[in-house]
Protein backbone atom coordinates (compact mmCIF):
# COMPACT_ATOMS: atom_id res chain seq x y z
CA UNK A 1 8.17 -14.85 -4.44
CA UNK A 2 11.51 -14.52 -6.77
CA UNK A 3 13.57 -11.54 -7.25
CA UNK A 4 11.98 -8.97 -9.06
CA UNK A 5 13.79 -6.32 -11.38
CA UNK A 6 13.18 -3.11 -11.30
CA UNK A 7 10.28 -2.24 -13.79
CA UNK A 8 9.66 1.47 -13.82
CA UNK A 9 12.23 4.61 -12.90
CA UNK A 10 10.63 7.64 -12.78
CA UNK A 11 7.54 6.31 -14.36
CA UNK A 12 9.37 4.93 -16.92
CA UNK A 13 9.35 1.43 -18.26
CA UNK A 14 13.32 -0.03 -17.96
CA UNK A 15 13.24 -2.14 -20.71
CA UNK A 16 13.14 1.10 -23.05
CA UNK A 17 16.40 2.51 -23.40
CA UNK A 18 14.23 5.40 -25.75
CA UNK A 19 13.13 6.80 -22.59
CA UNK A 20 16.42 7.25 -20.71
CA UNK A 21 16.79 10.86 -21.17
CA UNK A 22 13.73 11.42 -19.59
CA UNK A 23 14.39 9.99 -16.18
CA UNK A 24 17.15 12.03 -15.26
CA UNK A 25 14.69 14.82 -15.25
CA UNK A 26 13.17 13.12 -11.79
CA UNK A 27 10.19 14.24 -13.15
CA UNK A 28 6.70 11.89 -11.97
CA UNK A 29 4.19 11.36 -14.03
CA UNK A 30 2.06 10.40 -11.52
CA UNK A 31 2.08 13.70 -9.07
CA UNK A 32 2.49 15.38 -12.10
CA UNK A 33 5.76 17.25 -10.15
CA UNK A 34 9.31 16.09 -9.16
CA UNK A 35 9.56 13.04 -7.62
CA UNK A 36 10.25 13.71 -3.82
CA UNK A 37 10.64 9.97 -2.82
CA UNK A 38 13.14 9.68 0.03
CA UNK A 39 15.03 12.70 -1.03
CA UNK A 40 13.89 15.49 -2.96
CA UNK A 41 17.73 17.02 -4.12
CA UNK A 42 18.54 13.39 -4.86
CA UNK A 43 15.01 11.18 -4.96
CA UNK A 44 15.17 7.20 -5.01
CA UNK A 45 12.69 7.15 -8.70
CA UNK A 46 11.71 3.30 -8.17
CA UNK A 47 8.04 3.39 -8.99
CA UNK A 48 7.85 -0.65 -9.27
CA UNK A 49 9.66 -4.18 -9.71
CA UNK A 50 8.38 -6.97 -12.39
CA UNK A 51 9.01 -10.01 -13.43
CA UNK A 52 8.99 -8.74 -16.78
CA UNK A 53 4.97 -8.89 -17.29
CA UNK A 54 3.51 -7.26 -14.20
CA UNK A 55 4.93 -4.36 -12.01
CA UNK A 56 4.66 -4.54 -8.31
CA UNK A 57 4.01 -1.43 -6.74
CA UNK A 58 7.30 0.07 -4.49
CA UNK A 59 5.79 4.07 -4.33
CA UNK A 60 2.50 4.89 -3.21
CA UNK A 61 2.46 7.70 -5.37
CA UNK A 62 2.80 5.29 -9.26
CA UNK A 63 -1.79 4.72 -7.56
CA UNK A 64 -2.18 8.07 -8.76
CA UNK A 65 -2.30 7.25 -12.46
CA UNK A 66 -4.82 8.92 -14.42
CA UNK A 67 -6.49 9.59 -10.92
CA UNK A 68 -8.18 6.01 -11.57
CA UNK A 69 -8.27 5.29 -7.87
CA UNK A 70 -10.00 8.03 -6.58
CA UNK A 71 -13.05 7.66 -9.24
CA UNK A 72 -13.11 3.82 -8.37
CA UNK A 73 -13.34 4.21 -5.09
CA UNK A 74 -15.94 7.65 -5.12
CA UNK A 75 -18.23 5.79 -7.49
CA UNK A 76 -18.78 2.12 -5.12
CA UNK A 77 -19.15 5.37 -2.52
CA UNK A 78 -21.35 7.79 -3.54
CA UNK A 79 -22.74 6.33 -6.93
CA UNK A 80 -22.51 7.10 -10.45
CA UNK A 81 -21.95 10.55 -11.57
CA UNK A 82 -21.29 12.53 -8.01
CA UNK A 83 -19.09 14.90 -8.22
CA UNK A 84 -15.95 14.45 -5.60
CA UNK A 85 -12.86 15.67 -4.37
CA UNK A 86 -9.41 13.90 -3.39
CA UNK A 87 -8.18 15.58 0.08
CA UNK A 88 -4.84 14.11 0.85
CA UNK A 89 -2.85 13.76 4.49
CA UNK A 90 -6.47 14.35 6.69
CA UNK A 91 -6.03 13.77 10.78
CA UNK A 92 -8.42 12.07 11.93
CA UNK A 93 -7.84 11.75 15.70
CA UNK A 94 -7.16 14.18 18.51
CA UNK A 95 -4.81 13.95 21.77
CA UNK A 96 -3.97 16.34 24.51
CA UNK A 97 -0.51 16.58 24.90
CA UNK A 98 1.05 18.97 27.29
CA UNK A 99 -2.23 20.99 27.36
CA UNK A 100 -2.24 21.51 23.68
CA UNK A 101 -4.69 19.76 21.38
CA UNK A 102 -2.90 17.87 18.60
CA UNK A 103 -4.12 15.86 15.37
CA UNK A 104 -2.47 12.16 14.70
CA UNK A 105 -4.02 9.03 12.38
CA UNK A 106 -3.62 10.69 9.07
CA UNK A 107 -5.56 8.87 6.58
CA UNK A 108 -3.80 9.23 2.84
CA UNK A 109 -7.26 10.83 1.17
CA UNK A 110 -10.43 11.98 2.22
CA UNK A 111 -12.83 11.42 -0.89
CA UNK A 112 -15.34 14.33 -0.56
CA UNK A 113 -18.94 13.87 -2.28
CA UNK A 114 -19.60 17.71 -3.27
CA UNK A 115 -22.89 19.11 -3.61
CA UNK A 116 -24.02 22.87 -4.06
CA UNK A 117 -20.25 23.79 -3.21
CA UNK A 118 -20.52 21.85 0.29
CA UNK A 119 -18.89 18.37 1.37
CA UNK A 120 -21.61 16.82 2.21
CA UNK A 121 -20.29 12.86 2.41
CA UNK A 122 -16.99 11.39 2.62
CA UNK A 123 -14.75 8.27 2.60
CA UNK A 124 -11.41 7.22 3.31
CA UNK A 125 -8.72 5.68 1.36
CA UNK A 126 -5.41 4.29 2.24
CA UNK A 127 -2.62 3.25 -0.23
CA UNK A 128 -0.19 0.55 0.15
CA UNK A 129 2.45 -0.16 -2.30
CA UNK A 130 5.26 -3.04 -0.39
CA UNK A 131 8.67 -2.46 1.10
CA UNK A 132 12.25 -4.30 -0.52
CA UNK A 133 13.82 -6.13 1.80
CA UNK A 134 17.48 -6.44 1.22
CA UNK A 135 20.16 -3.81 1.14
CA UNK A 136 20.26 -0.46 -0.04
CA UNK A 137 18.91 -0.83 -3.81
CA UNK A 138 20.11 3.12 -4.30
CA UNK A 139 23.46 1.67 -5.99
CA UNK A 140 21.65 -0.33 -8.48
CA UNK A 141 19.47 2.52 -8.95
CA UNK A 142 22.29 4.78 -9.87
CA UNK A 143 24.42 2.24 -11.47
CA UNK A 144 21.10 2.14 -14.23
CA UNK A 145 20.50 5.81 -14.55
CA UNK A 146 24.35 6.21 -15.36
CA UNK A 147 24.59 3.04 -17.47
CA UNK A 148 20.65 2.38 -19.08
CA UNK A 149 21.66 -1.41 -18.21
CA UNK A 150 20.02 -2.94 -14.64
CA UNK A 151 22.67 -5.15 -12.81
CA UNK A 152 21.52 -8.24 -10.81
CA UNK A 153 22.16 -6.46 -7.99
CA UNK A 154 19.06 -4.49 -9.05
CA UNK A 155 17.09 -7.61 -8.65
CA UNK A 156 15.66 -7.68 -4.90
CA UNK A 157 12.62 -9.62 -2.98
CA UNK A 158 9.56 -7.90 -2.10
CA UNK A 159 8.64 -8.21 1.68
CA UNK A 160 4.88 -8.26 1.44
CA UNK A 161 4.83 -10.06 5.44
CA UNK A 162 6.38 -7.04 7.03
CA UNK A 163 4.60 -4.45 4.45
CA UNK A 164 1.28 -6.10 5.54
CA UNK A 165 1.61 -6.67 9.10
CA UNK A 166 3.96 -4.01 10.32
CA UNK A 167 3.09 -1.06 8.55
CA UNK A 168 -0.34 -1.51 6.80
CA UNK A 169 -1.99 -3.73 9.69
CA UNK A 170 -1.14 -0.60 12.47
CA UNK A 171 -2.37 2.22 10.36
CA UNK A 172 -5.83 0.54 9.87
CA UNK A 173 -5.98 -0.58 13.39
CA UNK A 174 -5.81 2.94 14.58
CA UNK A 175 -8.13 4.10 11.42
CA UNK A 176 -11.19 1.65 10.78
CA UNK A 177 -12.84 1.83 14.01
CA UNK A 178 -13.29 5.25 13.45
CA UNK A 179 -14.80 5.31 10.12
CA UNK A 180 -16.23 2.21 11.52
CA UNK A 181 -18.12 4.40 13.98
CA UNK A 182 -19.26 6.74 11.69
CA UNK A 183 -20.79 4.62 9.33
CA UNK A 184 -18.14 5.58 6.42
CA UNK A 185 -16.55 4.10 3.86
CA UNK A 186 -12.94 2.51 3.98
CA UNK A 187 -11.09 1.68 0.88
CA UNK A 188 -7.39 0.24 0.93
CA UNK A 189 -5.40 0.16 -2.75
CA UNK A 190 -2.89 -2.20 -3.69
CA UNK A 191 -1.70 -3.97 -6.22
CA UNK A 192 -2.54 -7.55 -7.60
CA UNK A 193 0.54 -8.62 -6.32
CA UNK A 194 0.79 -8.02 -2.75
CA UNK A 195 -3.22 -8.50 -2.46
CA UNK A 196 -2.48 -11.91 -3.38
CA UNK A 197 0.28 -12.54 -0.79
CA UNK A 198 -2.52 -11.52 2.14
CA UNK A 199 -3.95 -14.08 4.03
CA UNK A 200 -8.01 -14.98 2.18
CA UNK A 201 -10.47 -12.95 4.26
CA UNK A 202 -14.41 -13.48 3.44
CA UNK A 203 -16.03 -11.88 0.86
CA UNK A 204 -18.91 -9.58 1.74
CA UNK A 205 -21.82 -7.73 -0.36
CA UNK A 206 -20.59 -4.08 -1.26
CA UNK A 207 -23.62 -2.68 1.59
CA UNK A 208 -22.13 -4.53 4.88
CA UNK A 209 -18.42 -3.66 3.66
CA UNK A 210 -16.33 -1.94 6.35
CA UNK A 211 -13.10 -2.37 4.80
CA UNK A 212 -12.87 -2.49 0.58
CA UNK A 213 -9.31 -3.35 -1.11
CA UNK A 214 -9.15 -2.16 -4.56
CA UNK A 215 -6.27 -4.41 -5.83
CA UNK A 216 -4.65 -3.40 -8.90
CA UNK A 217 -3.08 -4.99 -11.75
CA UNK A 218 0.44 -3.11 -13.25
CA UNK A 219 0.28 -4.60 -16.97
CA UNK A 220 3.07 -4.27 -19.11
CA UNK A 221 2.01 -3.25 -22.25
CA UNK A 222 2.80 -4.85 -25.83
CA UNK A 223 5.32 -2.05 -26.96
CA UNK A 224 6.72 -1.15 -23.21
CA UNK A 225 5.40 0.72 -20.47
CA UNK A 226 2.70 -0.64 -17.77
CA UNK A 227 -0.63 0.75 -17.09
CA UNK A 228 -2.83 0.31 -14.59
CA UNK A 229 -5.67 -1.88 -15.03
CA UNK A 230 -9.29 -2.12 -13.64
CA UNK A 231 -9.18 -3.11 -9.80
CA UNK A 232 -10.51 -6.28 -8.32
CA UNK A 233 -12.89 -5.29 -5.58
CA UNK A 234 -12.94 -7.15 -2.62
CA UNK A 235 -15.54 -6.19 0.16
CA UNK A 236 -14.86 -7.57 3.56
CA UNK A 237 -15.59 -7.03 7.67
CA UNK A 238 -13.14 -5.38 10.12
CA UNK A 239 -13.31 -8.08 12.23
CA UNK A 240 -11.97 -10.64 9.28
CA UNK A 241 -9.09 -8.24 8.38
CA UNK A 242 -8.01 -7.98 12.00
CA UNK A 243 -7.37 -11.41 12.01
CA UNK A 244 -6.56 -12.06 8.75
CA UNK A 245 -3.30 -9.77 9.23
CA UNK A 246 -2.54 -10.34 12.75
CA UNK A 247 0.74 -11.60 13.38
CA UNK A 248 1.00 -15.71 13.24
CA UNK A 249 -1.28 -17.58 14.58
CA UNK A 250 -2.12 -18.39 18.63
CA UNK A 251 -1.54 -22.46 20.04
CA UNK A 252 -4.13 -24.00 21.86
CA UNK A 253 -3.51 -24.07 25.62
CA UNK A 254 -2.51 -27.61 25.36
CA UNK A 255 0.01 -27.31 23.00
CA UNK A 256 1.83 -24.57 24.97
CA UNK A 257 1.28 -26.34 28.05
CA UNK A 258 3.04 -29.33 26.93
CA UNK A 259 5.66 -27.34 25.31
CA UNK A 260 6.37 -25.78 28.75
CA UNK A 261 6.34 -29.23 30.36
CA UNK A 262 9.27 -30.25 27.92
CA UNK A 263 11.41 -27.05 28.41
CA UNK A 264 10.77 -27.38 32.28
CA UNK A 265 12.76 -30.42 32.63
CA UNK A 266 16.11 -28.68 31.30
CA UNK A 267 15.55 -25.72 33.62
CA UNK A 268 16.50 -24.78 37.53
CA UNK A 269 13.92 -24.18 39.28
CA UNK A 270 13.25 -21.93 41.89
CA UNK A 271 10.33 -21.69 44.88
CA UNK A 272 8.12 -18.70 45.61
């Protein structure tokens, strides 16, 4: 993929140089509080990059928009018309360390189906918005806040390879086999972008899903600003994500064989 600009700043679109005075409040629209991204005193306010048409998503938090994901995902859950709750940062998973129990595997929400004041069904859902690769983009960042004008060195690559296999891949191996287990519902949200960058897994009907992506689309809007638009929904198998995302791909036995026979020939070699 080419270098991206930076598209939003504290849930602002860049290209409007109306909106400048608003950013420097860090206020996010999205958590409805001060954005706390990286640093709260002094917080890194990149919600996405673009290419000018479509944002790519650099914050977890820019999902929250309008609370959109949570009703997507509750409704393929639990139906039409349940009513639900969002419970964010839930441990899942229980170890015994130095004689004390302690929680680990946080999953980002726990969607709640409510009835008669009681939880009474649930699902899980796990955001993933992709890492920059590059250096520091904070001086870019700065340079536009001061300035209203984005330099090239604002411009920077998303790294959807180590986003997908180094951060997203271990979180849901040490999360879907649980909910797995229990017969629950999964859901992963991401944008268009980066869902497009993973490897094709196999589509499944919504009732044998075990894993669900709700990819979304960032659309810049006519007169400035992006929203969120309705997710694709991809249903797929455990089994087909796990190797989907796992790192490379293995040789047959042959091939490394032979590739050991070549490097052999160049080496000392020693008897056991």
């Amino acid at each position: 993929m080419a270098l991206l600009q930076i598209g939003e700043v504290f849930g602002h679109d860049t290209a409007l140089a109306a909106s400048r005075h608003k950013q420097n409040l860090h206020h996010c629209p999205f958590r409805e509080n001060e954005c706390a991204k990286g640093n709260k005193r002094n917080p890194l306010g990149i919600c996405s990059l673009t290419d000018g048409s479509t944002g790519t998503v650099v914050c977890p938090v820019r999902f929250l928009e309008n609370q959109t994901m949570f009703r997507d995902a509750a409704r393929i859950a639990f139906g039409q018309g349940a009513e639900c709750v969002a419970v964010p940062e839930v441990r899942v998973l229980e170890v015994l360390r130095d004689g004390r129990r302690k929680k680990i595997g946080k999953v980002d929400y726990l969607l709640a189906k409510i009835l008669d004041g009681e939880a009474v069904d649930f699902a899980a859902l796990e955001v993933q918005a992709v890492y920059i690769s590059g250096e520091s983009i904070r001086p870019a960042f700065e340079h536009y806040l001061a300035t209203g004008q984005l330099s090239d060195a604002s411009r920077r690559r998303p790294d959807f390879r180590s986003s997908a296999q180094k951060r997203l891949m271990p979180q849901l191996a040490l999360k879907v086999p649980i909910f797995r287990r229990w017969g629950k519902r999964f859901f992963v949200a991401t944008d268009s972008t980066f869902f497009a960058e993973l490897p094709q897994m196999r589509p499944q009907t919504s009732g044998n899903a075990e894993v669900t992506w709700l990819a979304y689309r960032f659309e810049r809007q006519l007169h400035g600003g992006y929203l969120m638009q309705p997710p694709q929904v991809v249903h797929s198998l455990w089994d087909d994500v796990e190797t989907a995302l796992r790192e490379g791909k293995a040789p047959e036995k042959s091939e490394l064989l032979a590739q050991l026979t070549a490097t052999a020939r160049t080496l000392r070699r020693f008897t056991t």
